[in-house]
PDB file of N, CA and C in Angstrom:
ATOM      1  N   UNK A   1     -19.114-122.582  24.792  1.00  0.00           N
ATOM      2  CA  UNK A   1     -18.697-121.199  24.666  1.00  0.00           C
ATOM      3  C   UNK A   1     -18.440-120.903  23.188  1.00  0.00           C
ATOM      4  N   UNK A   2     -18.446-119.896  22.340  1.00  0.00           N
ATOM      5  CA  UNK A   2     -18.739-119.320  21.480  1.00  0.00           C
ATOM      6  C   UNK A   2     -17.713-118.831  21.117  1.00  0.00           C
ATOM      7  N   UNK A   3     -16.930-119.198  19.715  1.00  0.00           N
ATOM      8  CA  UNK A   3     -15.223-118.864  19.308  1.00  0.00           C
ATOM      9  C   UNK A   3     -15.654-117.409  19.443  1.00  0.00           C
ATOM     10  N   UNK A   4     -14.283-116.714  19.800  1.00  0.00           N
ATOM     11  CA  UNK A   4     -14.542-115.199  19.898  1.00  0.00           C
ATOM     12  C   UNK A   4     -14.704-114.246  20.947  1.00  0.00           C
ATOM     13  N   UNK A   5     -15.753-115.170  21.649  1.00  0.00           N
ATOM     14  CA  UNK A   5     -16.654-114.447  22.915  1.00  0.00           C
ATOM     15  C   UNK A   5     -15.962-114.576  24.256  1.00  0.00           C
ATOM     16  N   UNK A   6     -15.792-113.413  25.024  1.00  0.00           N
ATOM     17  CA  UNK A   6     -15.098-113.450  26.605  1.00  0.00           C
ATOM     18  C   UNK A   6     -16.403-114.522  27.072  1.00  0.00           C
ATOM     19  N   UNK A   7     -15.279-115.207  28.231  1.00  0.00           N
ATOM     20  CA  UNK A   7     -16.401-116.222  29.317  1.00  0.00           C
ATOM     21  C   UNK A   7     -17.710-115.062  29.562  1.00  0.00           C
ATOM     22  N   UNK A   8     -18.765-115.793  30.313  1.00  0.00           N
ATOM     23  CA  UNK A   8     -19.837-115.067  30.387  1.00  0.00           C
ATOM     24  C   UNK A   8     -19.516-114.758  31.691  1.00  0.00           C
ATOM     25  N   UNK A   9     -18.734-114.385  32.695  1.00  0.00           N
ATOM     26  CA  UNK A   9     -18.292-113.587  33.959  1.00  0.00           C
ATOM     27  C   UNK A   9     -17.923-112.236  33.235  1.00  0.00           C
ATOM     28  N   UNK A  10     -16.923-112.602  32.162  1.00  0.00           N
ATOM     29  CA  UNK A  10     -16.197-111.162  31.981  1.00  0.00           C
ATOM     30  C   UNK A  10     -17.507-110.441  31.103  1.00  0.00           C
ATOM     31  N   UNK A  11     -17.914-111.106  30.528  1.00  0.00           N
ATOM     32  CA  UNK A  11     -19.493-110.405  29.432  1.00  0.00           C
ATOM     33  C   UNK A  11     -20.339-109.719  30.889  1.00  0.00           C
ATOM     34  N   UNK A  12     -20.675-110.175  31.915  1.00  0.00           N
ATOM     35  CA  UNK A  12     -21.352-109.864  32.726  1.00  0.00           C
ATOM     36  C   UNK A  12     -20.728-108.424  33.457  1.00  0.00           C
ATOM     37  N   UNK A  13     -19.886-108.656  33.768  1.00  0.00           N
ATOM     38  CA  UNK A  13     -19.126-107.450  34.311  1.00  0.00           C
ATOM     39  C   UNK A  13     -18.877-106.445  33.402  1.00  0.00           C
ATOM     40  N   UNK A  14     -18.498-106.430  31.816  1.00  0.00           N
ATOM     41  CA  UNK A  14     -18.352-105.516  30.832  1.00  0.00           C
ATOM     42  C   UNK A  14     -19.835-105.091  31.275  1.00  0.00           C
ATOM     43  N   UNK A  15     -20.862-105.766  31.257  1.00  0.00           N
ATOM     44  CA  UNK A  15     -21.829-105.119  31.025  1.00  0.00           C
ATOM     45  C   UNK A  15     -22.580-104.206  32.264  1.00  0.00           C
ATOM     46  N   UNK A  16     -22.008-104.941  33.536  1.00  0.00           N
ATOM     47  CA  UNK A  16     -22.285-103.683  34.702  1.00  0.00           C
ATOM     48  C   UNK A  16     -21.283-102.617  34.612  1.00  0.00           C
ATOM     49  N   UNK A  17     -20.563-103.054  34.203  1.00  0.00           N
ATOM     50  CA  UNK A  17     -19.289-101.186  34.486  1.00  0.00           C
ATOM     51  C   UNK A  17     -20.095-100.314  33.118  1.00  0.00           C
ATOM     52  N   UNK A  18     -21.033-100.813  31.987  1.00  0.00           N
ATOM     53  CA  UNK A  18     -21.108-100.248  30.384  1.00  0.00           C
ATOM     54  C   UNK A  18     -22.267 -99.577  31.486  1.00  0.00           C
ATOM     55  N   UNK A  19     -23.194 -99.849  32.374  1.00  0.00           N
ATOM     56  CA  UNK A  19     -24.436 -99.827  33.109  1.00  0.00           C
ATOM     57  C   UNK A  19     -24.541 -98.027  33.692  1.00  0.00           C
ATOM     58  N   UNK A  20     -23.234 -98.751  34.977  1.00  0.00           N
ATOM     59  CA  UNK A  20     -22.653 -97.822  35.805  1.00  0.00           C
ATOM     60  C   UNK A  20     -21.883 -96.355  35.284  1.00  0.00           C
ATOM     61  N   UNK A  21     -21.066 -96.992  34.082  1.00  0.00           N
ATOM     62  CA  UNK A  21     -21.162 -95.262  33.303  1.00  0.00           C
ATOM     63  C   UNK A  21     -22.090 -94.518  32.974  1.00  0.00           C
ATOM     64  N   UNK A  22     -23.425 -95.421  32.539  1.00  0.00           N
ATOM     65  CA  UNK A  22     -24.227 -94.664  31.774  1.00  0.00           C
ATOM     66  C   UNK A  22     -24.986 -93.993  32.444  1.00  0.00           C
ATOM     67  N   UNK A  23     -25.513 -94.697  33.965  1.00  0.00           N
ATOM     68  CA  UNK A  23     -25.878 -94.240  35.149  1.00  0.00           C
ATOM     69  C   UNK A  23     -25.049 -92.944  35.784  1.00  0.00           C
ATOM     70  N   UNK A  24     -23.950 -92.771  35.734  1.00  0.00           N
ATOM     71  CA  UNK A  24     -23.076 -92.000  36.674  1.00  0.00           C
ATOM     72  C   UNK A  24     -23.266 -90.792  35.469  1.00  0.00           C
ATOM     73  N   UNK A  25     -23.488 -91.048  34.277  1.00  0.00           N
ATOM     74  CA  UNK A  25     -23.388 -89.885  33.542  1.00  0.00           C
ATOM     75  C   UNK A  25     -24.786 -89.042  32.997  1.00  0.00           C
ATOM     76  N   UNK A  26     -25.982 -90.333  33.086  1.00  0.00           N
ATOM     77  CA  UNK A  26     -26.990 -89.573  33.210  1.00  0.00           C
ATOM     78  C   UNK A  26     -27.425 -88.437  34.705  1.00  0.00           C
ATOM     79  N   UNK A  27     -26.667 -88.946  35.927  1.00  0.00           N
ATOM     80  CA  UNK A  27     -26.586 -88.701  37.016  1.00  0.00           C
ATOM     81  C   UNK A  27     -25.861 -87.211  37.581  1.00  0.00           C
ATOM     82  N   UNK A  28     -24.892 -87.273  36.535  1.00  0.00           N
ATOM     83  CA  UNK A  28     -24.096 -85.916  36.616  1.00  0.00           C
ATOM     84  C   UNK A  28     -24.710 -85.007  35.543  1.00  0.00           C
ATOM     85  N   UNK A  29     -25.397 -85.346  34.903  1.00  0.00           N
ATOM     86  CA  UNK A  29     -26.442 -84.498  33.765  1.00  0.00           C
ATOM     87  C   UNK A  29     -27.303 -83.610  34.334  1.00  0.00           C
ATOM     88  N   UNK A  30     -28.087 -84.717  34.994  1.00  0.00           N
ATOM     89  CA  UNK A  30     -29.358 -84.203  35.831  1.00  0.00           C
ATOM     90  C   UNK A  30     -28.676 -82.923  36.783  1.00  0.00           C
ATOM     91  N   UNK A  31     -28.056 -83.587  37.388  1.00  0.00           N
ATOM     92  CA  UNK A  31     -27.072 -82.447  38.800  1.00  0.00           C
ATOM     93  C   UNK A  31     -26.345 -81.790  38.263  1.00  0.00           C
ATOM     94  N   UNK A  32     -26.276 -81.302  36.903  1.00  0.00           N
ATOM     95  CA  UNK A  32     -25.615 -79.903  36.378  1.00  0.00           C
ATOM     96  C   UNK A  32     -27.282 -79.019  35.987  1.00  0.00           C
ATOM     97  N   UNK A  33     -27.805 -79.597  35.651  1.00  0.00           N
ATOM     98  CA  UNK A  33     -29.651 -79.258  35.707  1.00  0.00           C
ATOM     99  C   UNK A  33     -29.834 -78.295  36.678  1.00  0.00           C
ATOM    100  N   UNK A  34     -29.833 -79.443  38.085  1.00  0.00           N
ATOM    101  CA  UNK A  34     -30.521 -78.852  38.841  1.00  0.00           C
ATOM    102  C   UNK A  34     -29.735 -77.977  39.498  1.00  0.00           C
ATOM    103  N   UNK A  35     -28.479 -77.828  39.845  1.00  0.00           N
ATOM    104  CA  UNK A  35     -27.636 -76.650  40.401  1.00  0.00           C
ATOM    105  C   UNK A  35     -27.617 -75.053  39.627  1.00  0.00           C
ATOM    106  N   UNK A  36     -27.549 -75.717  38.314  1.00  0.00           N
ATOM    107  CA  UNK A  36     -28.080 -74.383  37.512  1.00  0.00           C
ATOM    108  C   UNK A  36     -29.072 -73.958  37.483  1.00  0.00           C
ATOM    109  N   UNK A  37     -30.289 -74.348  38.222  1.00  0.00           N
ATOM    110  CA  UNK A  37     -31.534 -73.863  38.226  1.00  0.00           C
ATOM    111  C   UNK A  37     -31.789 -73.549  39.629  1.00  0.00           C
ATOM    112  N   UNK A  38     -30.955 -73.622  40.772  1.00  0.00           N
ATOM    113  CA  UNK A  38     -31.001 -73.306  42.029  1.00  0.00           C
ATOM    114  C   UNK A  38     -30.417 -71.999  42.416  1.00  0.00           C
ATOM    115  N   UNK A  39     -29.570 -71.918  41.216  1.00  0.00           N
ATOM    116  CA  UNK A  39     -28.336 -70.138  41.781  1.00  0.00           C
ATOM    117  C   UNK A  39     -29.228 -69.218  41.805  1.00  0.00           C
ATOM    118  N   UNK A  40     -29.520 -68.562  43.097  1.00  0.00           N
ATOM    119  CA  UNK A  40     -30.341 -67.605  43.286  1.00  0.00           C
ATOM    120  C   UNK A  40     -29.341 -66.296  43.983  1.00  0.00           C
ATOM    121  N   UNK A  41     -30.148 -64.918  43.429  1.00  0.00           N
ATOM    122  CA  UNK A  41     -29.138 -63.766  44.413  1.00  0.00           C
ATOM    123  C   UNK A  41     -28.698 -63.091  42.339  1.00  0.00           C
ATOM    124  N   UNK A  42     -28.371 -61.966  43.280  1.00  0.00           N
ATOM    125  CA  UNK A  42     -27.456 -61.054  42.466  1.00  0.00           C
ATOM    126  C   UNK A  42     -26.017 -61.437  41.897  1.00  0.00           C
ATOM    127  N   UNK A  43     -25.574 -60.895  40.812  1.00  0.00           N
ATOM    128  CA  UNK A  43     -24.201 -60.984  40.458  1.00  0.00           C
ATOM    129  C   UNK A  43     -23.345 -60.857  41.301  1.00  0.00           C
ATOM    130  N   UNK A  44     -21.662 -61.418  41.744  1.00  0.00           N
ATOM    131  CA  UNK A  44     -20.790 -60.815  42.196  1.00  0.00           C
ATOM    132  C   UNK A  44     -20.708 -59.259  41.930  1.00  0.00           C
ATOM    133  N   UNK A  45     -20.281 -58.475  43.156  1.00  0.00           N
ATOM    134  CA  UNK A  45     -20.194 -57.154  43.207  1.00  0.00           C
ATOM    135  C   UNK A  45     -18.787 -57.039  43.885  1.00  0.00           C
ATOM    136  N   UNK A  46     -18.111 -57.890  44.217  1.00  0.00           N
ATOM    137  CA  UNK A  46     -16.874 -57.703  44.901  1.00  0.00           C
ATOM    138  C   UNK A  46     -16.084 -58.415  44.750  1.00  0.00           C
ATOM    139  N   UNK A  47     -14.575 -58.399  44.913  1.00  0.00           N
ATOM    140  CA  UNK A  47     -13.532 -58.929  44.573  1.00  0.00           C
ATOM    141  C   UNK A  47     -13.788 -60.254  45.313  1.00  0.00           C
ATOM    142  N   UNK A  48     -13.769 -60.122  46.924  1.00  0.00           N
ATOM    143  CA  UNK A  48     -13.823 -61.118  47.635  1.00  0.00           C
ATOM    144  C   UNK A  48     -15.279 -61.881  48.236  1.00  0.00           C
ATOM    145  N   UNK A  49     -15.601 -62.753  48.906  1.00  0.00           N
ATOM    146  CA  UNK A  49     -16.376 -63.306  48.928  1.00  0.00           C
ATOM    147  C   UNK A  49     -16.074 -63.873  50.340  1.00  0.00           C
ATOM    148  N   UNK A  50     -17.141 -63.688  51.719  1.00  0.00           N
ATOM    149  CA  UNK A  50     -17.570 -64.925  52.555  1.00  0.00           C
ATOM    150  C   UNK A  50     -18.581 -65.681  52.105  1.00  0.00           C
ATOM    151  N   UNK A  51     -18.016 -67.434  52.185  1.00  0.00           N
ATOM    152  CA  UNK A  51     -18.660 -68.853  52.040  1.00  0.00           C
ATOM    153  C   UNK A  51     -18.782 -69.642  52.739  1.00  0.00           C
ATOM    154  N   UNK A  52     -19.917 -70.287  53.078  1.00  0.00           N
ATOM    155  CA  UNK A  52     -20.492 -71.351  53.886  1.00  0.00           C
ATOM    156  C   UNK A  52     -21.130 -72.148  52.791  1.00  0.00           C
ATOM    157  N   UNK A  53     -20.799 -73.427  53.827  1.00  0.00           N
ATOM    158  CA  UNK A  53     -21.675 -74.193  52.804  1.00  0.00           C
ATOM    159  C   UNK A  53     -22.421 -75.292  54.108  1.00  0.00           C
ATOM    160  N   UNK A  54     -23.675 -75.757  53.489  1.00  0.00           N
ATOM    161  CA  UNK A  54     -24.277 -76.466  54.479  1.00  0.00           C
ATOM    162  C   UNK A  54     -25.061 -77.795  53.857  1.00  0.00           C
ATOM    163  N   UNK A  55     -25.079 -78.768  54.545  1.00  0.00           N
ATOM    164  CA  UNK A  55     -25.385 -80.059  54.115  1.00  0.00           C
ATOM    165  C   UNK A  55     -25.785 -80.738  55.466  1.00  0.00           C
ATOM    166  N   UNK A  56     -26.494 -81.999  55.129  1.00  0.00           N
ATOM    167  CA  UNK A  56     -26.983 -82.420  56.476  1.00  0.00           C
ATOM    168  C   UNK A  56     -26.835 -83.973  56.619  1.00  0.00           C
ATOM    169  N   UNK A  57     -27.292 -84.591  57.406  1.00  0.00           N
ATOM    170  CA  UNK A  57     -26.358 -85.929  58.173  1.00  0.00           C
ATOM    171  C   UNK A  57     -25.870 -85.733  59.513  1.00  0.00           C
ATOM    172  N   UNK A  58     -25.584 -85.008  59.960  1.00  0.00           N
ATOM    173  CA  UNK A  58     -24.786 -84.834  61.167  1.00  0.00           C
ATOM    174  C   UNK A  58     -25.638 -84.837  62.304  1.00  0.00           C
ATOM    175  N   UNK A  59     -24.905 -85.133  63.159  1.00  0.00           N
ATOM    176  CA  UNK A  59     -26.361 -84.910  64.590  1.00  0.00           C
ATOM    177  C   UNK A  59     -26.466 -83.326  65.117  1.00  0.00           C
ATOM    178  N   UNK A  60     -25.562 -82.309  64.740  1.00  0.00           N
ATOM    179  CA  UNK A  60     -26.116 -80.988  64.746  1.00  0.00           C
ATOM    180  C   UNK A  60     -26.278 -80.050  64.065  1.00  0.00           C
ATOM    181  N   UNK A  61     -26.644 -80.924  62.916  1.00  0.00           N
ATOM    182  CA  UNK A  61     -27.184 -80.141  61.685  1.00  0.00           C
ATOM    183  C   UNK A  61     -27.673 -78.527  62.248  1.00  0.00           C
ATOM    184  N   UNK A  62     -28.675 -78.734  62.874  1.00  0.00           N
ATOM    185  CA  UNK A  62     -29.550 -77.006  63.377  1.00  0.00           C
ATOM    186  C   UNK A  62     -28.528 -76.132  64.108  1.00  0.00           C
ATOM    187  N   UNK A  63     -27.444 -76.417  64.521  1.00  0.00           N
ATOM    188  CA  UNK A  63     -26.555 -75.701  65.481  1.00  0.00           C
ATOM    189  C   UNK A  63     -25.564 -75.018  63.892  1.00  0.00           C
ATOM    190  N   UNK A  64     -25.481 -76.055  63.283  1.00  0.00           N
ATOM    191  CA  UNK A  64     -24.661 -75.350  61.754  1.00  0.00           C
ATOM    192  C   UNK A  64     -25.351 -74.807  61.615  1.00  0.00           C
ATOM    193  N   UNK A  65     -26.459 -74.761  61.230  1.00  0.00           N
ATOM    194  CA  UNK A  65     -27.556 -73.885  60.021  1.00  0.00           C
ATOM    195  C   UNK A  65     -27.863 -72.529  61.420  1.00  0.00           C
ATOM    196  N   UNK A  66     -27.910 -72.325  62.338  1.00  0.00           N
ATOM    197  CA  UNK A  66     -27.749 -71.298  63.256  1.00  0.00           C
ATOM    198  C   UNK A  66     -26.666 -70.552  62.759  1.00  0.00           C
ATOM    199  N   UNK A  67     -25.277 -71.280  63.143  1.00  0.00           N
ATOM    200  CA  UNK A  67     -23.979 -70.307  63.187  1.00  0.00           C
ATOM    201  C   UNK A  67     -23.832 -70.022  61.977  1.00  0.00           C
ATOM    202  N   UNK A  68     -24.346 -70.692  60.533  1.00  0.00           N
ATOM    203  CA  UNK A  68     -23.964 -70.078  59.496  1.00  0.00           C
ATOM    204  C   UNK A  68     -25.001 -68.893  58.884  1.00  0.00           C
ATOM    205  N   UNK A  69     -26.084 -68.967  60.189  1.00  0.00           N
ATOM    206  CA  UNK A  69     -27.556 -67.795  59.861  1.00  0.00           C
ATOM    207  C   UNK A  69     -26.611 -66.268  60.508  1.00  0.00           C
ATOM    208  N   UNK A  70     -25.995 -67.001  61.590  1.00  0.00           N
ATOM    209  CA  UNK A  70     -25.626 -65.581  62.409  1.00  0.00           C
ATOM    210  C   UNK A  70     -24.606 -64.980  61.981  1.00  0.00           C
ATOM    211  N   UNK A  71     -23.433 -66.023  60.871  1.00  0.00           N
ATOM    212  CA  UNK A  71     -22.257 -65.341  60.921  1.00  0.00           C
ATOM    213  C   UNK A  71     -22.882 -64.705  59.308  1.00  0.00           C
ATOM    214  N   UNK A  72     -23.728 -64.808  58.732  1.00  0.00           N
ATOM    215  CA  UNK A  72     -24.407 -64.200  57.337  1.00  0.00           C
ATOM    216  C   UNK A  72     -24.685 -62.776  57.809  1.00  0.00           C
ATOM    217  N   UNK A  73     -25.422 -62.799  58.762  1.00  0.00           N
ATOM    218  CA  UNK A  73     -26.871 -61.771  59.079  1.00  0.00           C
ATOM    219  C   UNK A  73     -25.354 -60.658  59.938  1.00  0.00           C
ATOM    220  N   UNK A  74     -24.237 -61.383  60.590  1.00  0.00           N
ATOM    221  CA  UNK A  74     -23.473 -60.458  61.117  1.00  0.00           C
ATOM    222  C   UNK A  74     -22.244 -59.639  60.459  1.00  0.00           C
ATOM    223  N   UNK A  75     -22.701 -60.204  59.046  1.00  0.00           N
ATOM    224  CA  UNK A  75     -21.352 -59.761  58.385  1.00  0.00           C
ATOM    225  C   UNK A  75     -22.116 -58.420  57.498  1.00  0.00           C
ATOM    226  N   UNK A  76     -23.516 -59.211  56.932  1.00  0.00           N
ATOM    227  CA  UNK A  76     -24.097 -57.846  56.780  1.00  0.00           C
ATOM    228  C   UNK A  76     -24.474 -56.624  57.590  1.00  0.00           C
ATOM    229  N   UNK A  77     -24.879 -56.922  58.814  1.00  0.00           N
ATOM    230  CA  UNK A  77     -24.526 -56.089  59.843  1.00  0.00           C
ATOM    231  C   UNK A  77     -23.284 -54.800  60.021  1.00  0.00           C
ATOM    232  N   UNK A  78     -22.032 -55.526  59.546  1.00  0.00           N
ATOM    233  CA  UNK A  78     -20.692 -54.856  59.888  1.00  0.00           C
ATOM    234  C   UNK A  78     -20.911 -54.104  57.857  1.00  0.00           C
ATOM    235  N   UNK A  79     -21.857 -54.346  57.339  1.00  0.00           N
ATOM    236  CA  UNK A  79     -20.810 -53.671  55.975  1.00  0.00           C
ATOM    237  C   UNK A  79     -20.061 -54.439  55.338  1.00  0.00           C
ATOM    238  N   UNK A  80     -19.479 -55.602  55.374  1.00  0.00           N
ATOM    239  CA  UNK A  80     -18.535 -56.659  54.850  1.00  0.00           C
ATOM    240  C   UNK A  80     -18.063 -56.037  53.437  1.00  0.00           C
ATOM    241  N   UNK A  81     -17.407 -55.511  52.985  1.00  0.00           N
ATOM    242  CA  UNK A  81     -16.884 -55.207  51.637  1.00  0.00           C
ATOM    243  C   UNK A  81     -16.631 -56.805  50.709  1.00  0.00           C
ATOM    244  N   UNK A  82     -17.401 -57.329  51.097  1.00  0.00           N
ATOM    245  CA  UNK A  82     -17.579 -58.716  50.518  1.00  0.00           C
ATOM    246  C   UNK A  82     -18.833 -59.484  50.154  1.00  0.00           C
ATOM    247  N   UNK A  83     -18.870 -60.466  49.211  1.00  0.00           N
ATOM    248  CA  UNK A  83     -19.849 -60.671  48.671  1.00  0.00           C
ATOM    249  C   UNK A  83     -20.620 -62.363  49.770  1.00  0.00           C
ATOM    250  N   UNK A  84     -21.532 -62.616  50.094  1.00  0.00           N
ATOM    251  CA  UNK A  84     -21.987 -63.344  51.024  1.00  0.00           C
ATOM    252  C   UNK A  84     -22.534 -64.436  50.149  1.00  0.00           C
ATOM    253  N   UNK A  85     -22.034 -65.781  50.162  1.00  0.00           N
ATOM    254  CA  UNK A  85     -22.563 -67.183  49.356  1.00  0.00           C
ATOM    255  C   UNK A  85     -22.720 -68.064  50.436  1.00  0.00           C
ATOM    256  N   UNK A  86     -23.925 -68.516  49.994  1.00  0.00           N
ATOM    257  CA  UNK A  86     -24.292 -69.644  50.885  1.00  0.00           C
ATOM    258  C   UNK A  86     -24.204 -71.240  50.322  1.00  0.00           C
ATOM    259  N   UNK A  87     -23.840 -71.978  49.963  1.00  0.00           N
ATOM    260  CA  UNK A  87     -23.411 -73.211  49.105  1.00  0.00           C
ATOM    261  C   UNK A  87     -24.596 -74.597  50.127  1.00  0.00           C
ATOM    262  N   UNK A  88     -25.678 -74.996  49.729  1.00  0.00           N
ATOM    263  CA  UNK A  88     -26.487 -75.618  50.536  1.00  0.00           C
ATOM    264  C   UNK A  88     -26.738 -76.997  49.162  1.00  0.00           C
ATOM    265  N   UNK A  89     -26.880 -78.262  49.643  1.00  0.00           N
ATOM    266  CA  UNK A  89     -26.738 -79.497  49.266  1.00  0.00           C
ATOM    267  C   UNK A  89     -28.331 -79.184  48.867  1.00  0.00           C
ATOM    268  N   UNK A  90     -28.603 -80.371  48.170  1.00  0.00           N
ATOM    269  CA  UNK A  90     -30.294 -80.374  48.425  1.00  0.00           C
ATOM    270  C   UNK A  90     -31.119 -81.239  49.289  1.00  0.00           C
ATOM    271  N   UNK A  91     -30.467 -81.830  50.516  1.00  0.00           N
ATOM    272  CA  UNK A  91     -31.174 -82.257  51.401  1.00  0.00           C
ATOM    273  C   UNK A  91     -31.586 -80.903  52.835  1.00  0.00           C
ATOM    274  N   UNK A  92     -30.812 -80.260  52.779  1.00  0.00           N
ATOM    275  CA  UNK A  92     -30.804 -78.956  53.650  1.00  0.00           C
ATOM    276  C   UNK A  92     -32.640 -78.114  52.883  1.00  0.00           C
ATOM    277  N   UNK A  93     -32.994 -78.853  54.360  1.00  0.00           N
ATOM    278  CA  UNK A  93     -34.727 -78.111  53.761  1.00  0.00           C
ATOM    279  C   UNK A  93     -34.766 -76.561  53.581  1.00  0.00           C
ATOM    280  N   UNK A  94     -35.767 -76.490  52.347  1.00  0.00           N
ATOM    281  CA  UNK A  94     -35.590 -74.999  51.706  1.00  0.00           C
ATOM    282  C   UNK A  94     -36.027 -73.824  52.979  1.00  0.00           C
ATOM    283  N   UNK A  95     -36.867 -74.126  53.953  1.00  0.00           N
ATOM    284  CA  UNK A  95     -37.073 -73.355  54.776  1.00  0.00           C
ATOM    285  C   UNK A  95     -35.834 -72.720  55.310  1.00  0.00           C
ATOM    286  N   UNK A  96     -34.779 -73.569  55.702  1.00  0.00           N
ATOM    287  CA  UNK A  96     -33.464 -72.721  56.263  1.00  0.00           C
ATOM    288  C   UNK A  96     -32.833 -71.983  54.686  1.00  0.00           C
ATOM    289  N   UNK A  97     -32.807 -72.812  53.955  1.00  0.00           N
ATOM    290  CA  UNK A  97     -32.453 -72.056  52.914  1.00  0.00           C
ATOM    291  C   UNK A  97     -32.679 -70.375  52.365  1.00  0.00           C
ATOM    292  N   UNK A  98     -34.300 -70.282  52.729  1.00  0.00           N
ATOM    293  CA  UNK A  98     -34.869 -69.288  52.393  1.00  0.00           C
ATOM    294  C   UNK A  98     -34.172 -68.106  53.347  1.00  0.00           C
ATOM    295  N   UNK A  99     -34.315 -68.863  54.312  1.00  0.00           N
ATOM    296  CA  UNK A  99     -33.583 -67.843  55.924  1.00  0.00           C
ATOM    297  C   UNK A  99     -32.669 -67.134  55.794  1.00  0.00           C
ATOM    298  N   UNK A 100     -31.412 -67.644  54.711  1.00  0.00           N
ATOM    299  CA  UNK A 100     -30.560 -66.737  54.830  1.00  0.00           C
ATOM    300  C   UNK A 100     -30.465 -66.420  53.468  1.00  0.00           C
TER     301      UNK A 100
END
């Protein structure tokens, strides 16, 4: 071993956590990228706001992406003095996306 130098366990591990930052931060780079290039729709026009948000994994993914089509399409319906956001992950295929 080498006057100076941590054992080669702790060198090894400095060097996966030096890895894993650099990863986690090129990672959160990219995904400030691509969220800013996804905001679609008009400016806020109203104080308040109805929000859904949708993501998938679940075993009734299509039963969410329904109730959050109907409670969208029913709020515009009523007039809502509110502004309508839809908050969708990027595994939620763009086809439902487009839908509402």
């Amino acid at each position: 071993m080498a006057a100076g130098l941590p054992p080669a366990s702790e060198r090894r591990l400095a060097a996966v956590l030096l890895l894993l930052v650099a990863v986690t931060a090129a990672a959160a780079a990219g995904e400030r990228r691509g969220l800013s290039a996804r905001v679609e729709g008009p400016a806020a026009r109203h104080r308040h706001a109805y929000a859904a948000m949708m993501y998938m994994g679940t075993p009734r993914d299509y039963e969410f992406y329904v109730a959050t089509r109907v409670m969208m399409r029913s709020l515009g319906r009523l007039s809502a003095t509110a502004d309508r956001v839809v908050i969708a992950s990027l595994d939620v295929p763009p086809r439902w996306v487009q839908a509402l």
